[in-house]
C-alpha atoms as a PDB file:
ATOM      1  CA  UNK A   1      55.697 184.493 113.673  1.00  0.00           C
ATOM      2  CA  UNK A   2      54.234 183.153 110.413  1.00  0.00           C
ATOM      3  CA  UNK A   3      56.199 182.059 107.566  1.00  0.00           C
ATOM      4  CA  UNK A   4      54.456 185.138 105.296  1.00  0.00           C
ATOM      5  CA  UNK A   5      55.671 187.334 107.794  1.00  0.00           C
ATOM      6  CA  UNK A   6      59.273 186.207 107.743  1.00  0.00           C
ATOM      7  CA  UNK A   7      59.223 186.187 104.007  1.00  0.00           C
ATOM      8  CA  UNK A   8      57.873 189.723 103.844  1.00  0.00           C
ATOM      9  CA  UNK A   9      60.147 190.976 106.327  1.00  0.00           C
ATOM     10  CA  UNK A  10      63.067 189.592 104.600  1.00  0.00           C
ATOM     11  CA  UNK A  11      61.750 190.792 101.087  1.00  0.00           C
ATOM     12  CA  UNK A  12      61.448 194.228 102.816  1.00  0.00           C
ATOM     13  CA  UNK A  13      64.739 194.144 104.084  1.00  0.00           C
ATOM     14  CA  UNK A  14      66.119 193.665 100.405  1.00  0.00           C
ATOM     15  CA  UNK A  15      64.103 196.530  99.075  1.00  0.00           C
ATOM     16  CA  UNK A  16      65.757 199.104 101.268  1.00  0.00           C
ATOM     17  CA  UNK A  17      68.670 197.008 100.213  1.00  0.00           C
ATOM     18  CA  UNK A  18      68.330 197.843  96.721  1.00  0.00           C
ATOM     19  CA  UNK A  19      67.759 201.764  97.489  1.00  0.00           C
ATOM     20  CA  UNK A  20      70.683 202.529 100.105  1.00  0.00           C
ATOM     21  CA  UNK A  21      72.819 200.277  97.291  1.00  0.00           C
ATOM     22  CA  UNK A  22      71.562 202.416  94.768  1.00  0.00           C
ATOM     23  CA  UNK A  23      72.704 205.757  96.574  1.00  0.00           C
ATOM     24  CA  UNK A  24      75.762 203.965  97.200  1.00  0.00           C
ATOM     25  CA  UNK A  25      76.666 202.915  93.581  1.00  0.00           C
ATOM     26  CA  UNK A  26      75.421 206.400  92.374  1.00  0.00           C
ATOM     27  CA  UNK A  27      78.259 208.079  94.496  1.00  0.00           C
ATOM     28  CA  UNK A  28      81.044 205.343  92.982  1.00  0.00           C
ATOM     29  CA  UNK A  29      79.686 206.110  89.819  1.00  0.00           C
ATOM     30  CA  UNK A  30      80.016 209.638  89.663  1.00  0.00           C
ATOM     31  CA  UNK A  31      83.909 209.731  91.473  1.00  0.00           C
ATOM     32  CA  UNK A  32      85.059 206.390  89.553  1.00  0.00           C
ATOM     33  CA  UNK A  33      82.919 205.659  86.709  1.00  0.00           C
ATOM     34  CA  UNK A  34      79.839 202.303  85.958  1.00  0.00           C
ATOM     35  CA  UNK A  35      82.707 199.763  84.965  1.00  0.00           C
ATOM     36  CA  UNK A  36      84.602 200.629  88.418  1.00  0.00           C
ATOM     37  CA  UNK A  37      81.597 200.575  90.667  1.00  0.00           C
ATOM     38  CA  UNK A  38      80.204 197.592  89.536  1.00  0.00           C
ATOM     39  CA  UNK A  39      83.562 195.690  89.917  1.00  0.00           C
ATOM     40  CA  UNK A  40      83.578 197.042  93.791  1.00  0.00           C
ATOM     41  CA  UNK A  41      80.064 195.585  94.426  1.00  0.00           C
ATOM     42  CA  UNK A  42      80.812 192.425  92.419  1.00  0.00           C
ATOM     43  CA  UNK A  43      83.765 192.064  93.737  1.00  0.00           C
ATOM     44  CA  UNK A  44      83.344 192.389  97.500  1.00  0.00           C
ATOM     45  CA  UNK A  45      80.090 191.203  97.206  1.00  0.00           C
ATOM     46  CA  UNK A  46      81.955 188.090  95.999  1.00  0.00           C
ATOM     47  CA  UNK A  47      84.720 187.894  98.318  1.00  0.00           C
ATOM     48  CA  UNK A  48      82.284 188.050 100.982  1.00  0.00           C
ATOM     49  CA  UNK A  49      79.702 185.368  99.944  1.00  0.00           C
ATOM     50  CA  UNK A  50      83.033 183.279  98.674  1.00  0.00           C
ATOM     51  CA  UNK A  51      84.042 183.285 102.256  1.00  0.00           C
ATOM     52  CA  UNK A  52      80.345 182.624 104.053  1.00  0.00           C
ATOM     53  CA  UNK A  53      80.049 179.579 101.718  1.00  0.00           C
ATOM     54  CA  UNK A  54      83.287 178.458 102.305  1.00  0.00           C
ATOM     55  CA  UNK A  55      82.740 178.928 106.240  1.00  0.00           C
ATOM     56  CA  UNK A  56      79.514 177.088 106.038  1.00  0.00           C
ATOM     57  CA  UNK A  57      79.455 174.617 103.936  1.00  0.00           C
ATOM     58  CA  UNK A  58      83.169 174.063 102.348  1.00  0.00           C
ATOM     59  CA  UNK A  59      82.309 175.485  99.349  1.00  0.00           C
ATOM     60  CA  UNK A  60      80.892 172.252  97.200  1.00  0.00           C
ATOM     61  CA  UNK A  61      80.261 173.385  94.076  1.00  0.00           C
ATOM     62  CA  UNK A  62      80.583 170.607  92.141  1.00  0.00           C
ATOM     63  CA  UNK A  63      76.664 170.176  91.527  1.00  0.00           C
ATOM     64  CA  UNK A  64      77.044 172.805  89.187  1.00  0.00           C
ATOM     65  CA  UNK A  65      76.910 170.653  86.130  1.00  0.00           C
ATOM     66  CA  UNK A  66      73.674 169.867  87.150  1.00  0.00           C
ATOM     67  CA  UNK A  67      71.964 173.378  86.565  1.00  0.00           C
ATOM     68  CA  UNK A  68      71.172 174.350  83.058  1.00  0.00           C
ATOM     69  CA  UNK A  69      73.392 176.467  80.909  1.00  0.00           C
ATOM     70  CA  UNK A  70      71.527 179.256  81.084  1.00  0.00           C
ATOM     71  CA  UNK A  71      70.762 179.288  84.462  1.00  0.00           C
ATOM     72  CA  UNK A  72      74.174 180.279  84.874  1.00  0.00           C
ATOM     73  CA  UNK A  73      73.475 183.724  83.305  1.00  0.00           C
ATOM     74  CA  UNK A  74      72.380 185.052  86.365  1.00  0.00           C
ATOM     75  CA  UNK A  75      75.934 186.567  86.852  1.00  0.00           C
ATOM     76  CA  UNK A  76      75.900 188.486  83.531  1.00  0.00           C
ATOM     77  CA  UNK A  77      72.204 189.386  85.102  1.00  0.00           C
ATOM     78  CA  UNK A  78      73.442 190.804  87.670  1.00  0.00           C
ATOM     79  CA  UNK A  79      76.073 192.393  86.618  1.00  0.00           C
ATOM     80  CA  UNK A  80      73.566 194.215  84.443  1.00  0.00           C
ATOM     81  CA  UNK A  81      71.026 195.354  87.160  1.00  0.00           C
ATOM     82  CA  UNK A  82      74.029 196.796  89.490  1.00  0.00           C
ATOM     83  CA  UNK A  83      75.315 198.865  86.641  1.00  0.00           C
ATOM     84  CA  UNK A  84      71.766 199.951  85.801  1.00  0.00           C
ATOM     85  CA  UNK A  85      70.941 200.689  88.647  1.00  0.00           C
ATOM     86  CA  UNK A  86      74.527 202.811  89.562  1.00  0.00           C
ATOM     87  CA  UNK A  87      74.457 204.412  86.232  1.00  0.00           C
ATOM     88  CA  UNK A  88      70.278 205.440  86.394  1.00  0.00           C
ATOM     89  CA  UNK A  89      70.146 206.810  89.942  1.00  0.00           C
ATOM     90  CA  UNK A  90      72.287 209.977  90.498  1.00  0.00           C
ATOM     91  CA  UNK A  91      71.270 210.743  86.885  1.00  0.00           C
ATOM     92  CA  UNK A  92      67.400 209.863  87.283  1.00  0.00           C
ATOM     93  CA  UNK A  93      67.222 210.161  90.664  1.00  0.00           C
ATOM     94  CA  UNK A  94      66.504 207.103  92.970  1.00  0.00           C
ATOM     95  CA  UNK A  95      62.616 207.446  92.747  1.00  0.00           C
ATOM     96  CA  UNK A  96      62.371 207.755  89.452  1.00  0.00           C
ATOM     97  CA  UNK A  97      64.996 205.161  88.347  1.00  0.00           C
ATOM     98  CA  UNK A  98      64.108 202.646  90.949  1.00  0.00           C
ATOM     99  CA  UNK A  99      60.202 203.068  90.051  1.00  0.00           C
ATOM    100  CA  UNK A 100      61.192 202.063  86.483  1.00  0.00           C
ATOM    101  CA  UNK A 101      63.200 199.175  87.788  1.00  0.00           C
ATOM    102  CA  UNK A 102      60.425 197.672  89.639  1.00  0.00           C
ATOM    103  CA  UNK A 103      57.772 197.996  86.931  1.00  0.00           C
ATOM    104  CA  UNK A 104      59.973 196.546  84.252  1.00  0.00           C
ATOM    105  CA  UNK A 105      60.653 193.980  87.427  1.00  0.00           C
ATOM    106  CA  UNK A 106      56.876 192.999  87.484  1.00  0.00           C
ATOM    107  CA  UNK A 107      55.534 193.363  84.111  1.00  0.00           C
ATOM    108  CA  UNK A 108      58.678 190.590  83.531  1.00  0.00           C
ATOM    109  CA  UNK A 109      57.578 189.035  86.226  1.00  0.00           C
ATOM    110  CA  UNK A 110      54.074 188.775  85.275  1.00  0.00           C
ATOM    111  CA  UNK A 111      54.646 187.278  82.182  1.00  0.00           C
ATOM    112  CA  UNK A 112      56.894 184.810  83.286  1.00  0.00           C
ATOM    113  CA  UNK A 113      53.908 183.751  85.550  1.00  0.00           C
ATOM    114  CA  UNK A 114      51.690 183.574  83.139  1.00  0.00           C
ATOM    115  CA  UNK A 115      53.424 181.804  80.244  1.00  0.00           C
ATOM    116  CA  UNK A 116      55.272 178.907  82.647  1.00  0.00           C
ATOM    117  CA  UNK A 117      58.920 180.303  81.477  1.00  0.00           C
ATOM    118  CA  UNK A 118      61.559 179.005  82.838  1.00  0.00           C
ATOM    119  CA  UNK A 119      60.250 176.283  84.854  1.00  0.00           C
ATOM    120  CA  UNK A 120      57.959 178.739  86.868  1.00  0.00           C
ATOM    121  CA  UNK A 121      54.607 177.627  88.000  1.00  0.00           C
ATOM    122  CA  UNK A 122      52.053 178.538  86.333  1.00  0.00           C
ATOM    123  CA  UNK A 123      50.028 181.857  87.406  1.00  0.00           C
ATOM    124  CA  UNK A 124      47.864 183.583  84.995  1.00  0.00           C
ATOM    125  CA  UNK A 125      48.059 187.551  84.398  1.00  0.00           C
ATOM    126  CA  UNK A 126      43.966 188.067  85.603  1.00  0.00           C
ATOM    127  CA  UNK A 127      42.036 191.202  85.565  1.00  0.00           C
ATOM    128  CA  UNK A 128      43.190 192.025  88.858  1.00  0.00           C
ATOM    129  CA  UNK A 129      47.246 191.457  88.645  1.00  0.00           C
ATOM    130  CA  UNK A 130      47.073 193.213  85.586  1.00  0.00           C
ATOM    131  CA  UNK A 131      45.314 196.470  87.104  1.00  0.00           C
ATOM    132  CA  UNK A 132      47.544 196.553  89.709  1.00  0.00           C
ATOM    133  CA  UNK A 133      50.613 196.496  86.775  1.00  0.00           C
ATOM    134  CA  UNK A 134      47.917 199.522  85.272  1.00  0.00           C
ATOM    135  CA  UNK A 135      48.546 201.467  88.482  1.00  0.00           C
ATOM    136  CA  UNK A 136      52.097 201.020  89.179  1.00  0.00           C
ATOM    137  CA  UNK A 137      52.225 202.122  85.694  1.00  0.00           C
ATOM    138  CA  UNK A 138      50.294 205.156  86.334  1.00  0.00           C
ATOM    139  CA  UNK A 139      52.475 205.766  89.767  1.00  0.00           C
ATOM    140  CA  UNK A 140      55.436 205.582  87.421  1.00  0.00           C
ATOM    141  CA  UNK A 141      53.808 208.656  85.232  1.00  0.00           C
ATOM    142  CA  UNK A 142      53.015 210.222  88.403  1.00  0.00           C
ATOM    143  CA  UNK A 143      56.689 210.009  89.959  1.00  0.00           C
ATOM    144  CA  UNK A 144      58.211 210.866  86.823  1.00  0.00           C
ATOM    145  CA  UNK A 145      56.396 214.400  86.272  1.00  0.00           C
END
């Protein structure tokens, strides 16, 4: 199998990640409330990536001076798009509040591409990445009437 087909499959396999997690979080959120939901996914979520790391590779973290500070935001990061995304959906509904999440997702995306941020490579915002952002904008319209 090729390598883009591996990549997409796994990438695929997140997405429907994202929107069964969603429903998930949207339930916790309604019977215990954002702060208590997002400590349940962080926290098992944690326990059970603190134990695969451990298994596999003794957990070494000492490289971790090595990363720039504000790499290390990531956690506040996500802490922020799992209560988003728990506190949006049962109100919103997935569709709509997922839909916004992705287009804010590329339009980011896209200009982090185009302006080098970060340390990404370089990958200007042409005529045709930035129709496609015009249509996904106009799907977002469309989803939210």
């Amino acid at each position: 199998m090729s390598n883009h087909i591996v990549l997409a499959l796994i990438a695929a396999i997140g997405g429907i990640m994202v929107s069964l997690q969603a429903q998930l979080m949207g339930i916790m959120d309604r019977q215990l409330g954002t702060l208590e939901s997002v400590f349940i996914t962080y926290g098992l979520g944690g326990l059970i990536i603190g134990g695969t790391m451990l298994f596999y590779r003794g957990g070494n973290l000492t490289a971790y001076a090595s990363v720039p500070w504000y790499a290390l935001l990531t956690g506040l990061m996500g802490l922020i798009i799992v209560g988003a995304i728990g506190y949006t959906s049962p109100r919103l509904g997935l569709v709509p509040a997922l839909t916004i999440l992705v287009m804010a997702q590329f339009a980011a995306a896209a200009l982090i591409d185009h302006f080098g941020m970060l340390g990404a490579q370089i990958r200007p915002l042409t005529l045709i990445r930035g129709s496609g952002i015009l249509v996904m904008l106009v799907g977002i319209w469309m989803t939210l009437r």
